[in-house]
PDB file of N, CA and C in Angstrom:
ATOM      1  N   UNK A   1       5.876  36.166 -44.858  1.00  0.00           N
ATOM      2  CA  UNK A   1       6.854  37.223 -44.971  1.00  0.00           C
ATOM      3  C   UNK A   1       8.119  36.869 -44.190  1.00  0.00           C
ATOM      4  N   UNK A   2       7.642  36.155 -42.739  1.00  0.00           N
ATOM      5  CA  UNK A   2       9.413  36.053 -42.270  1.00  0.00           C
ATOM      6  C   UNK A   2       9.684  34.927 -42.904  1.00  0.00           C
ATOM      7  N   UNK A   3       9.029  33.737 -43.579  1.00  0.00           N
ATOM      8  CA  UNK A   3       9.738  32.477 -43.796  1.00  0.00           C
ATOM      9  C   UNK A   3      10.751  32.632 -45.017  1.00  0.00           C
ATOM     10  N   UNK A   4      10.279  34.204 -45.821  1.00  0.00           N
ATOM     11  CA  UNK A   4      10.962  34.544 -46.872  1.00  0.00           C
ATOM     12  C   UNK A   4      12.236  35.291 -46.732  1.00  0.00           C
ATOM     13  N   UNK A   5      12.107  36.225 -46.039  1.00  0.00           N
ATOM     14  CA  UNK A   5      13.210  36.846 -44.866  1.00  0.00           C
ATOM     15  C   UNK A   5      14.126  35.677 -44.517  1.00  0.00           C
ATOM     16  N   UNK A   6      13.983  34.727 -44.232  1.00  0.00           N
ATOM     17  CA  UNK A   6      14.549  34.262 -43.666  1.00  0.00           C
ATOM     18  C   UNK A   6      15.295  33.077 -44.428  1.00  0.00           C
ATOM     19  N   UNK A   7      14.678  32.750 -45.851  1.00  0.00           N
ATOM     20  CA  UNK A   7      15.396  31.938 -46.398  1.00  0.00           C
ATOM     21  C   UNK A   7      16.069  33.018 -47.122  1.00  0.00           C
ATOM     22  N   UNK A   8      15.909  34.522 -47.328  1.00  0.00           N
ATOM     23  CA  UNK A   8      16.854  35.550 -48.062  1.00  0.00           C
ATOM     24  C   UNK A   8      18.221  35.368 -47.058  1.00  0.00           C
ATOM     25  N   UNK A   9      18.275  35.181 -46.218  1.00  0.00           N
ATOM     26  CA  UNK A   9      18.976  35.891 -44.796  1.00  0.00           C
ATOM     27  C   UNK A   9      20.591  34.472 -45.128  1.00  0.00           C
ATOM     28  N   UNK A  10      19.280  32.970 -44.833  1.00  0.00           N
ATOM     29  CA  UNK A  10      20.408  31.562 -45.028  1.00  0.00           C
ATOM     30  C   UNK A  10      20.958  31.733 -46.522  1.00  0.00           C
ATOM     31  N   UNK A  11      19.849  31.998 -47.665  1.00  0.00           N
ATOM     32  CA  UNK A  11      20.571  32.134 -49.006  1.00  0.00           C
ATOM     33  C   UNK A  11      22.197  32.816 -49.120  1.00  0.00           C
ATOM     34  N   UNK A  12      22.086  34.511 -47.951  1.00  0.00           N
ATOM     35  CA  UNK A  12      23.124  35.501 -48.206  1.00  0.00           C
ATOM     36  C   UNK A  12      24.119  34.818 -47.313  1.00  0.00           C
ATOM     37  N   UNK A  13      24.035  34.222 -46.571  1.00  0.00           N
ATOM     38  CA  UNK A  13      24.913  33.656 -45.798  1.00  0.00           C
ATOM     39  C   UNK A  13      25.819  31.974 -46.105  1.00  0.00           C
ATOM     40  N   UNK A  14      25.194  31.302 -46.749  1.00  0.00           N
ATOM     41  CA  UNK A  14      25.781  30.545 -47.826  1.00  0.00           C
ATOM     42  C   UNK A  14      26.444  30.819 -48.677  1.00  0.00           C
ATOM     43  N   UNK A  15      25.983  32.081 -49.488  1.00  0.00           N
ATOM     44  CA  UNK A  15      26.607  32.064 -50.672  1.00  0.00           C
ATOM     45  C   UNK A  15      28.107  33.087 -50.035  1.00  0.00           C
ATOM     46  N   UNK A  16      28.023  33.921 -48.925  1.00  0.00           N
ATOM     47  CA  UNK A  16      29.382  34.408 -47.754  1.00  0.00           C
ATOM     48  C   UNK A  16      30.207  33.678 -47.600  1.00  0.00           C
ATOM     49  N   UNK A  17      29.599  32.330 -47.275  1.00  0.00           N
ATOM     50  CA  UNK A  17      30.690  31.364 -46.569  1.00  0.00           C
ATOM     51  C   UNK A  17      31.310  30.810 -47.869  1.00  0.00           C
ATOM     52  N   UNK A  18      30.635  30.831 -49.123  1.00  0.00           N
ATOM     53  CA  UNK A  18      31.461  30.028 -50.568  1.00  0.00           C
ATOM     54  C   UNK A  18      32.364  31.070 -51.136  1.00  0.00           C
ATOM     55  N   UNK A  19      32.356  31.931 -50.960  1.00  0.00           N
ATOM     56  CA  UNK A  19      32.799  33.228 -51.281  1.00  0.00           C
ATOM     57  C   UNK A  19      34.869  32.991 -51.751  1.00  0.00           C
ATOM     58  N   UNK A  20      35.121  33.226 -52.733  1.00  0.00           N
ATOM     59  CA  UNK A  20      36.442  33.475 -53.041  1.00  0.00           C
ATOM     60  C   UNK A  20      37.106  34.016 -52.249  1.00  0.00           C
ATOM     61  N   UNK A  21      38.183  33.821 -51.852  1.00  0.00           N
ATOM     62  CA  UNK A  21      39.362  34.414 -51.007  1.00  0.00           C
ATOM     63  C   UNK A  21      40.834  34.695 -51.725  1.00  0.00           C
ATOM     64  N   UNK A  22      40.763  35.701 -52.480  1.00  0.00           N
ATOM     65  CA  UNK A  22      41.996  35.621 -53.116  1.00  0.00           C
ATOM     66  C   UNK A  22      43.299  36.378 -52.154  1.00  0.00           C
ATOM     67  N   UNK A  23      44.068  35.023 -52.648  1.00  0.00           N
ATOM     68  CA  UNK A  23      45.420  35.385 -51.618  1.00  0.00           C
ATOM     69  C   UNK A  23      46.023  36.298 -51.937  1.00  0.00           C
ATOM     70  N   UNK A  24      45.719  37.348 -52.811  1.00  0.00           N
ATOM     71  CA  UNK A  24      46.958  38.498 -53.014  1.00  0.00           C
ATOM     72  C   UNK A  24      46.043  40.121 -52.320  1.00  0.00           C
ATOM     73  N   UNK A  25      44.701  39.576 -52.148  1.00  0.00           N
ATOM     74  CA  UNK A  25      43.749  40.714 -51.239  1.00  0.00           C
ATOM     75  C   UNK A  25      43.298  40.775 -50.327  1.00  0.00           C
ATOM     76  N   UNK A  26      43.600  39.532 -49.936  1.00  0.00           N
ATOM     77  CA  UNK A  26      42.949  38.747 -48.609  1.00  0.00           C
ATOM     78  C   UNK A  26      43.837  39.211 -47.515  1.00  0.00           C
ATOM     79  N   UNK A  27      42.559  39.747 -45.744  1.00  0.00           N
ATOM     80  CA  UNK A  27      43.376  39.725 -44.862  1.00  0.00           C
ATOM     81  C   UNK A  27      43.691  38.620 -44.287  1.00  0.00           C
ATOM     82  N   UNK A  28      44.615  38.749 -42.992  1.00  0.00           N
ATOM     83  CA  UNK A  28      44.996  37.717 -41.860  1.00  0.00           C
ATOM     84  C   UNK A  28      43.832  36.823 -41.533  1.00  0.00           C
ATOM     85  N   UNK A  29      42.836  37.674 -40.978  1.00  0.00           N
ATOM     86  CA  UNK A  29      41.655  37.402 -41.075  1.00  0.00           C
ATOM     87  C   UNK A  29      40.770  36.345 -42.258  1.00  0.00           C
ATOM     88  N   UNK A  30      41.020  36.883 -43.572  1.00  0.00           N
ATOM     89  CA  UNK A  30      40.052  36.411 -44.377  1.00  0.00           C
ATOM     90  C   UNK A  30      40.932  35.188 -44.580  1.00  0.00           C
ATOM     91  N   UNK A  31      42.451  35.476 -44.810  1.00  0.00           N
ATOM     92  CA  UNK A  31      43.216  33.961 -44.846  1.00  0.00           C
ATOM     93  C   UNK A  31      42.569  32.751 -43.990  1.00  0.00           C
ATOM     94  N   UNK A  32      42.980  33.052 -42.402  1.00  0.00           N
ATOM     95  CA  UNK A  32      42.316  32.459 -41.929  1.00  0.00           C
ATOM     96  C   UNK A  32      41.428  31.630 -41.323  1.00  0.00           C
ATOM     97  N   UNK A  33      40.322  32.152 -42.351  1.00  0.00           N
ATOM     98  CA  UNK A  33      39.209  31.622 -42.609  1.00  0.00           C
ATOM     99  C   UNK A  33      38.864  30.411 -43.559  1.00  0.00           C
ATOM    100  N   UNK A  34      39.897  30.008 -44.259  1.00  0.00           N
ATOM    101  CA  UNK A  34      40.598  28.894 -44.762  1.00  0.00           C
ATOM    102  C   UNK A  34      40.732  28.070 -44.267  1.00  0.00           C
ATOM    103  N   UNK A  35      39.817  26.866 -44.293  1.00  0.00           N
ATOM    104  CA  UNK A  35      40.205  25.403 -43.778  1.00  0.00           C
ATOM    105  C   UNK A  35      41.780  25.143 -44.011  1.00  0.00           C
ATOM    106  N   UNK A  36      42.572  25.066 -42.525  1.00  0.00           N
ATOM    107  CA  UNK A  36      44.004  24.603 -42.694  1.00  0.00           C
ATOM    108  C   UNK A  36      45.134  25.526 -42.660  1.00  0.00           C
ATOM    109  N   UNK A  37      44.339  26.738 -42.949  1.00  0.00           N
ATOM    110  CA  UNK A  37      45.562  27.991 -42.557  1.00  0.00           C
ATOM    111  C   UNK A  37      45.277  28.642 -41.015  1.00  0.00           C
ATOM    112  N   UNK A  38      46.310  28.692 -40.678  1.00  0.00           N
ATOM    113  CA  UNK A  38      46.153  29.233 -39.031  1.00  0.00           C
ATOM    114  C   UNK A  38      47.009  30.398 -39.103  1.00  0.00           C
ATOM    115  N   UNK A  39      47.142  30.681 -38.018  1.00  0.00           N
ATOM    116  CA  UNK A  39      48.200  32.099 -37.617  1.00  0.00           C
ATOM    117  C   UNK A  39      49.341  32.292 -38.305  1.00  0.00           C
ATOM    118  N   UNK A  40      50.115  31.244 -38.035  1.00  0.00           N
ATOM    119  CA  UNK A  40      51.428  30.814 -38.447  1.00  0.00           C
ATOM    120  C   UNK A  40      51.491  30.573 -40.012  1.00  0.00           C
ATOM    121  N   UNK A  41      50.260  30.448 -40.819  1.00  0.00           N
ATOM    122  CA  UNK A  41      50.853  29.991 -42.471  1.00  0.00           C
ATOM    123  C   UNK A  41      50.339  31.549 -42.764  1.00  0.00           C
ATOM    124  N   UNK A  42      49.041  32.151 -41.803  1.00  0.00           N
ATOM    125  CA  UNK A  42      48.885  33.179 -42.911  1.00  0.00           C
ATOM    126  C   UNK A  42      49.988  34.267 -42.980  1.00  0.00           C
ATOM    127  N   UNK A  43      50.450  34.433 -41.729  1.00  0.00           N
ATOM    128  CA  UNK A  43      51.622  35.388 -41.345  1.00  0.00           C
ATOM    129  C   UNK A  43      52.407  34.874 -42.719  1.00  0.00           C
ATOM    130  N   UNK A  44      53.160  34.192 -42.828  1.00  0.00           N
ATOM    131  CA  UNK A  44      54.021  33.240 -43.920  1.00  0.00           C
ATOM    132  C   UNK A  44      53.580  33.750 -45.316  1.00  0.00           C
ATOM    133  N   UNK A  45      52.483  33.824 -45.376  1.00  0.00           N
ATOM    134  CA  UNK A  45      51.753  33.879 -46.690  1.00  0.00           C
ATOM    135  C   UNK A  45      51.530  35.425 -46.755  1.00  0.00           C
ATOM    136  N   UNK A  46      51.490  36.253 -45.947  1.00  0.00           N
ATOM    137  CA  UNK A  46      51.307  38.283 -46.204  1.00  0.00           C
ATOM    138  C   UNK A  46      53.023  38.104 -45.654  1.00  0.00           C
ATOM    139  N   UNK A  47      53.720  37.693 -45.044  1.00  0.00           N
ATOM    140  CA  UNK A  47      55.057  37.854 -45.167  1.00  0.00           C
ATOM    141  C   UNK A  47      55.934  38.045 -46.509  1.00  0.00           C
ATOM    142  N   UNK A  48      55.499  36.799 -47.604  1.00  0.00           N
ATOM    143  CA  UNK A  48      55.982  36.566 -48.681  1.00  0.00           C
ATOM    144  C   UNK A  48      55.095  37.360 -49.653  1.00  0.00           C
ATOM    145  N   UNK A  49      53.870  37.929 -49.581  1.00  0.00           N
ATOM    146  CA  UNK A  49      53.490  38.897 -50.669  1.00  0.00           C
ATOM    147  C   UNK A  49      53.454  40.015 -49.978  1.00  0.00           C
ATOM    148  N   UNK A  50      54.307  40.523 -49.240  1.00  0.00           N
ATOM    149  CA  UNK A  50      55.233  42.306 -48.938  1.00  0.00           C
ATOM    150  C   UNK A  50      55.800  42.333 -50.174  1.00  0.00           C
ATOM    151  N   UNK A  51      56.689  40.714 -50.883  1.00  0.00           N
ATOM    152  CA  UNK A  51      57.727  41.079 -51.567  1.00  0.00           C
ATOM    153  C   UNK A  51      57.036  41.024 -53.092  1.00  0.00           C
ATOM    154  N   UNK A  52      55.813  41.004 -53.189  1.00  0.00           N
ATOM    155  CA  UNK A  52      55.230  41.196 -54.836  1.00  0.00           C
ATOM    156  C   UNK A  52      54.272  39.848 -54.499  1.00  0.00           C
ATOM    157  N   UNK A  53      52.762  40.319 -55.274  1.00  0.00           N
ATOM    158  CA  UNK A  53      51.919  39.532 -55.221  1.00  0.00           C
ATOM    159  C   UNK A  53      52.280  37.829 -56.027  1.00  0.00           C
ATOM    160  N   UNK A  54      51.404  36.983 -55.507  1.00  0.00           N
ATOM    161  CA  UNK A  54      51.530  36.026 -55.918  1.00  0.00           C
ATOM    162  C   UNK A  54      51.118  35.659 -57.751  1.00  0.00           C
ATOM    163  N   UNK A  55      52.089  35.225 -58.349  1.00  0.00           N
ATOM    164  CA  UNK A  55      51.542  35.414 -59.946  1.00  0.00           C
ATOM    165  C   UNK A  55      50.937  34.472 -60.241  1.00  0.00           C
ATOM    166  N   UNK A  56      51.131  32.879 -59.578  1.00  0.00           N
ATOM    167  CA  UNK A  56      50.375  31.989 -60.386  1.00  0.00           C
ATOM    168  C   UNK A  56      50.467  30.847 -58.456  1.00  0.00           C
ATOM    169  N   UNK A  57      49.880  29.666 -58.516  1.00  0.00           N
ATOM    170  CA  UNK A  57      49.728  28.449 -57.797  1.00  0.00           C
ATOM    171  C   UNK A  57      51.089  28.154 -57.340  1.00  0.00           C
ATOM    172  N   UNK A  58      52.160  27.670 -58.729  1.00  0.00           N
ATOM    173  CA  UNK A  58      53.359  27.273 -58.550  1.00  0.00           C
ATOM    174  C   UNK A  58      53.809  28.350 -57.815  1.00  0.00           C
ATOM    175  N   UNK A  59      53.921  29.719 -58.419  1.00  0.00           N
ATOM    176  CA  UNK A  59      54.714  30.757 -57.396  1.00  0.00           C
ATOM    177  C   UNK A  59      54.533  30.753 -55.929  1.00  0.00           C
ATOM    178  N   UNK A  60      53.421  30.092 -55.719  1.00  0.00           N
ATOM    179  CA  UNK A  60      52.711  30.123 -54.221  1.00  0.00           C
ATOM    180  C   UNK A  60      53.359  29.137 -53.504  1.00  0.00           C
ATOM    181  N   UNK A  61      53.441  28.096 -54.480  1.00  0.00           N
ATOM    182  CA  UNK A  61      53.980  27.006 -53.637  1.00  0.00           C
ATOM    183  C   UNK A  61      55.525  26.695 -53.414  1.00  0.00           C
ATOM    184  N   UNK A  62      56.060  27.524 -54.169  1.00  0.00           N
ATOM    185  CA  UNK A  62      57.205  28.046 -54.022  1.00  0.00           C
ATOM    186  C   UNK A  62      57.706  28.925 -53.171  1.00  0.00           C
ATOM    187  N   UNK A  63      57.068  29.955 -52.822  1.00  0.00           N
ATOM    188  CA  UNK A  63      57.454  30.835 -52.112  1.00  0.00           C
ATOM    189  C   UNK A  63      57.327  30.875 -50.540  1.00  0.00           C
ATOM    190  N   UNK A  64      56.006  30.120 -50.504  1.00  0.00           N
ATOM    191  CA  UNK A  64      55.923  29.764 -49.367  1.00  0.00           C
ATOM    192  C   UNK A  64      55.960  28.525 -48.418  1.00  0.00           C
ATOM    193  N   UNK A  65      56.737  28.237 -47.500  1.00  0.00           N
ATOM    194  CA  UNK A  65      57.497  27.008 -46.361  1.00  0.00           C
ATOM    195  C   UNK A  65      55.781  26.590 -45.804  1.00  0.00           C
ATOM    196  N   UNK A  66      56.122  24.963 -46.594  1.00  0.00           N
ATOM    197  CA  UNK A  66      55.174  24.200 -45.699  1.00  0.00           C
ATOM    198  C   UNK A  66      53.914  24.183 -46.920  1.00  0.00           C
ATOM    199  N   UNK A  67      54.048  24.926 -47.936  1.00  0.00           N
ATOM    200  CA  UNK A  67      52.850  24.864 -48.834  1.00  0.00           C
ATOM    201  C   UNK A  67      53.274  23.556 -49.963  1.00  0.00           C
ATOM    202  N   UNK A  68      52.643  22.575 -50.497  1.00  0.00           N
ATOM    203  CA  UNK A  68      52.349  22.088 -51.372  1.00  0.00           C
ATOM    204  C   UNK A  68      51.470  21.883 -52.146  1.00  0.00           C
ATOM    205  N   UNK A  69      51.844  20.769 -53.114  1.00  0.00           N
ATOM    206  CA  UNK A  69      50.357  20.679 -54.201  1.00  0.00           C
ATOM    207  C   UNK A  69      49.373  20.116 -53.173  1.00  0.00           C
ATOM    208  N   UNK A  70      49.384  19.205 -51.940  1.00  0.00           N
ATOM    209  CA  UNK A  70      48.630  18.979 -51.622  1.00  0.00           C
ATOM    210  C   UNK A  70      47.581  19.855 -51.028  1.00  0.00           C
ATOM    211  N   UNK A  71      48.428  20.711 -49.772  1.00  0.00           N
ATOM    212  CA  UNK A  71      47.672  21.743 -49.177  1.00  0.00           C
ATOM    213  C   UNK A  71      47.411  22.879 -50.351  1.00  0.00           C
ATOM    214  N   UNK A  72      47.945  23.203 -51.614  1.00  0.00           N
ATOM    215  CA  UNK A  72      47.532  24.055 -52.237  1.00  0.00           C
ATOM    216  C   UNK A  72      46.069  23.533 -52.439  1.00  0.00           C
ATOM    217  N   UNK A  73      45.991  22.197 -53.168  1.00  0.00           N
ATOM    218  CA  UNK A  73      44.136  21.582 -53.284  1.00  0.00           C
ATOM    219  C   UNK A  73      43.597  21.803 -52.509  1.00  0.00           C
ATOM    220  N   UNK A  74      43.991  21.805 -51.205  1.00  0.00           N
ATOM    221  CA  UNK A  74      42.625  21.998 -49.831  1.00  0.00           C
ATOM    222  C   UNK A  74      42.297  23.095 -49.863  1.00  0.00           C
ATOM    223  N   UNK A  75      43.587  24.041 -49.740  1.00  0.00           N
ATOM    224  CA  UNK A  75      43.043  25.422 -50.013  1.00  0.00           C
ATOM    225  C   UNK A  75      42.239  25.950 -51.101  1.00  0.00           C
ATOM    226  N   UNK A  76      42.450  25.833 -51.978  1.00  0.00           N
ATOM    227  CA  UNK A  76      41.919  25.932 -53.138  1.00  0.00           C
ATOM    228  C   UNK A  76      40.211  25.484 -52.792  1.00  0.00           C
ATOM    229  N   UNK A  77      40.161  23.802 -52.900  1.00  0.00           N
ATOM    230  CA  UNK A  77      38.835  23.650 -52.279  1.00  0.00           C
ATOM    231  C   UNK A  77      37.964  24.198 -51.202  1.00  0.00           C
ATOM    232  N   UNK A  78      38.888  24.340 -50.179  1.00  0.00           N
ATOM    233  CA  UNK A  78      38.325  25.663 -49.192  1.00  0.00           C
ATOM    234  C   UNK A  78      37.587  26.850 -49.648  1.00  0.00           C
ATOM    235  N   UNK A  79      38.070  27.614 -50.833  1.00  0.00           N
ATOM    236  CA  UNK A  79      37.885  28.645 -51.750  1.00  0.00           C
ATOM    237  C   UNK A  79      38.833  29.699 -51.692  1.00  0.00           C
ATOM    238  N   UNK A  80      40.599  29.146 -51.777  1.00  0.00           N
ATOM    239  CA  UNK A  80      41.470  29.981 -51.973  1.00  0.00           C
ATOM    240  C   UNK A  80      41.533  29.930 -53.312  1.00  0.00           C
ATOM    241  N   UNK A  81      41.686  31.391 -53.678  1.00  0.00           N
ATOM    242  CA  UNK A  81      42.034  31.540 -54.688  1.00  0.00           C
ATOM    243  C   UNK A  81      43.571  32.455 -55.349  1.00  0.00           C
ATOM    244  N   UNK A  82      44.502  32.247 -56.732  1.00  0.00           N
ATOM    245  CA  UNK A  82      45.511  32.843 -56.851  1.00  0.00           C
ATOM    246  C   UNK A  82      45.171  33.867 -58.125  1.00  0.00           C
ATOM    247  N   UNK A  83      44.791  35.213 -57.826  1.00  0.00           N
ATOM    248  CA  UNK A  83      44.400  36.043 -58.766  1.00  0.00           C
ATOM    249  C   UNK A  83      42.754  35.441 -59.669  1.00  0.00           C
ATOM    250  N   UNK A  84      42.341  34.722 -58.827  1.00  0.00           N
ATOM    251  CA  UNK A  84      40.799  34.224 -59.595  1.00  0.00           C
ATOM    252  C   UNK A  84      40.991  33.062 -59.445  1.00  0.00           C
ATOM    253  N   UNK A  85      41.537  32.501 -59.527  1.00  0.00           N
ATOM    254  CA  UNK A  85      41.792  31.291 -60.363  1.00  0.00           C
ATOM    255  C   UNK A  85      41.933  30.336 -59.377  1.00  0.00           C
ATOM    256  N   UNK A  86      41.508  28.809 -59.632  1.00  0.00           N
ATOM    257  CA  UNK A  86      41.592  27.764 -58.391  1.00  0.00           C
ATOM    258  C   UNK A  86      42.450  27.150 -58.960  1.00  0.00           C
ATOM    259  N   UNK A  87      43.390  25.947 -57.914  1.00  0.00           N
ATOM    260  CA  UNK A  87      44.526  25.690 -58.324  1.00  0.00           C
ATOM    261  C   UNK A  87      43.814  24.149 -58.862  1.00  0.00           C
ATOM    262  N   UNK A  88      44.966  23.932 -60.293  1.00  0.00           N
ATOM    263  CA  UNK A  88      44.692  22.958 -60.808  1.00  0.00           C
ATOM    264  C   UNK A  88      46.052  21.876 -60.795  1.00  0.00           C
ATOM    265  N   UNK A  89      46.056  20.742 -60.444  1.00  0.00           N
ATOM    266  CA  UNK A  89      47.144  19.853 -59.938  1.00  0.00           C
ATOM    267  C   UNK A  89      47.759  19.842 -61.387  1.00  0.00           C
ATOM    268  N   UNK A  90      49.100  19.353 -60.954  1.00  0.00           N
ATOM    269  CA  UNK A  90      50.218  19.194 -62.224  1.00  0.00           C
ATOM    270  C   UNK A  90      49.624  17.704 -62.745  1.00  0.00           C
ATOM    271  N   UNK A  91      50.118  17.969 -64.183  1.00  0.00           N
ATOM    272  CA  UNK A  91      50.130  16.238 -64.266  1.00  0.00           C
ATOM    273  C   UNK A  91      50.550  15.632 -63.822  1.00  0.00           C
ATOM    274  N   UNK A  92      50.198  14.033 -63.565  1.00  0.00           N
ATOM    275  CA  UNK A  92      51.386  13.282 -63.084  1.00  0.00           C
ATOM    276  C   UNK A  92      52.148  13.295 -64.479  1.00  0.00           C
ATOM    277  N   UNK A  93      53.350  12.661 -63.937  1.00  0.00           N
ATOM    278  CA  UNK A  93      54.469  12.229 -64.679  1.00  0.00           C
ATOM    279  C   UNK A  93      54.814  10.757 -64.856  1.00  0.00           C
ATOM    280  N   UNK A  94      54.695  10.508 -66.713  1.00  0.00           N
ATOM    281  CA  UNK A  94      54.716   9.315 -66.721  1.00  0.00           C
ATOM    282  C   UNK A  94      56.033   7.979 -66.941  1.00  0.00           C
ATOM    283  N   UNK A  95      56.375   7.152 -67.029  1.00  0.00           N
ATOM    284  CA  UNK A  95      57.564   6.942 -67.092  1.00  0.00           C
ATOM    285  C   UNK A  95      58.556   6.392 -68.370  1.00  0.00           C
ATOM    286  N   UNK A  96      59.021   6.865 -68.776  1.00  0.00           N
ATOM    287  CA  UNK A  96      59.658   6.658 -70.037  1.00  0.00           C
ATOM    288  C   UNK A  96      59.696   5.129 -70.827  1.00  0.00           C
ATOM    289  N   UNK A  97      58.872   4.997 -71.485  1.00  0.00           N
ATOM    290  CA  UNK A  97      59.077   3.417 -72.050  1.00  0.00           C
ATOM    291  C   UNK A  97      60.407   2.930 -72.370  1.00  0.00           C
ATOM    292  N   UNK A  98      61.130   1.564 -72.400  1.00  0.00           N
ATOM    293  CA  UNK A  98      62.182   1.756 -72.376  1.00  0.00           C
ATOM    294  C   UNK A  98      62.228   0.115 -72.944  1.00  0.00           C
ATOM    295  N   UNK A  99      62.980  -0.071 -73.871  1.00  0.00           N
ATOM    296  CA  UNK A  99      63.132  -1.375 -75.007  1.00  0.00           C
ATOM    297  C   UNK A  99      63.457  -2.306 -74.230  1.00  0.00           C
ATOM    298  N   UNK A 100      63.200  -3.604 -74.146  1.00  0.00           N
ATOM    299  CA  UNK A 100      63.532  -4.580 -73.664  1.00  0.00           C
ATOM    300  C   UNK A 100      64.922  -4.836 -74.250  1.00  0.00           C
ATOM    301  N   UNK A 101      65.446  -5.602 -73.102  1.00  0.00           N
ATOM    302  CA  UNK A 101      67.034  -5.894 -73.103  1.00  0.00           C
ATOM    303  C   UNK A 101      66.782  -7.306 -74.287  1.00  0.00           C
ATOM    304  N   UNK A 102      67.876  -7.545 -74.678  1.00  0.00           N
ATOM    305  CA  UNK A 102      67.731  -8.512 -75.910  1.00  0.00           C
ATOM    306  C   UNK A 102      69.353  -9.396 -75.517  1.00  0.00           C
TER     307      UNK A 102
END
């Protein structure tokens, strides 16, 4: 009985710590809790959604100083999320073929 208890207990607490964090509901706190966000980005980040929630990744990384595609992936992998959704990298960009000189 407790060995079952007790793998109920690690089960609920795993699946806590994987848990979604969406940045447009999320407190200071739950920000936070984000591998890589500290005091200073989450402030930044409920600073900039006073002025209207975040609509998509790009808007995020736009709006807010110091965010990129890179740290958007960590976060993301962390389990930030923008309205559900995990951020998915841009394509790269490829480079225009271009005729040899003759």
């Amino acid at each position: 009985m407790i060995r079952t208890l007790t793998a109920l207990l690690f089960a609920a607490l795993t699946f806590a710590a994987q848990a979604a964090v969406d940045i447009n509901k999320a407190s200071q706190a739950e920000l936070e809790s984000i591998k890589g966000i500290g005091p200073a980005m989450s402030e930044r980040i409920l600073d900039e959604r006073k002025k209207g929630d975040f609509k998509s990744w790009d808007d995020f990384v736009v709006r807010v100083k110091g965010v990129g595609p890179g740290n958007a992936a960590k976060f993301s992998a962390a389990g930030l999320t923008v309205g559900g959704s995990a951020f998915a990298a841009p394509a790269p960009k490829t480079a225009a073929k271009t005729e040899p000189r003759q």
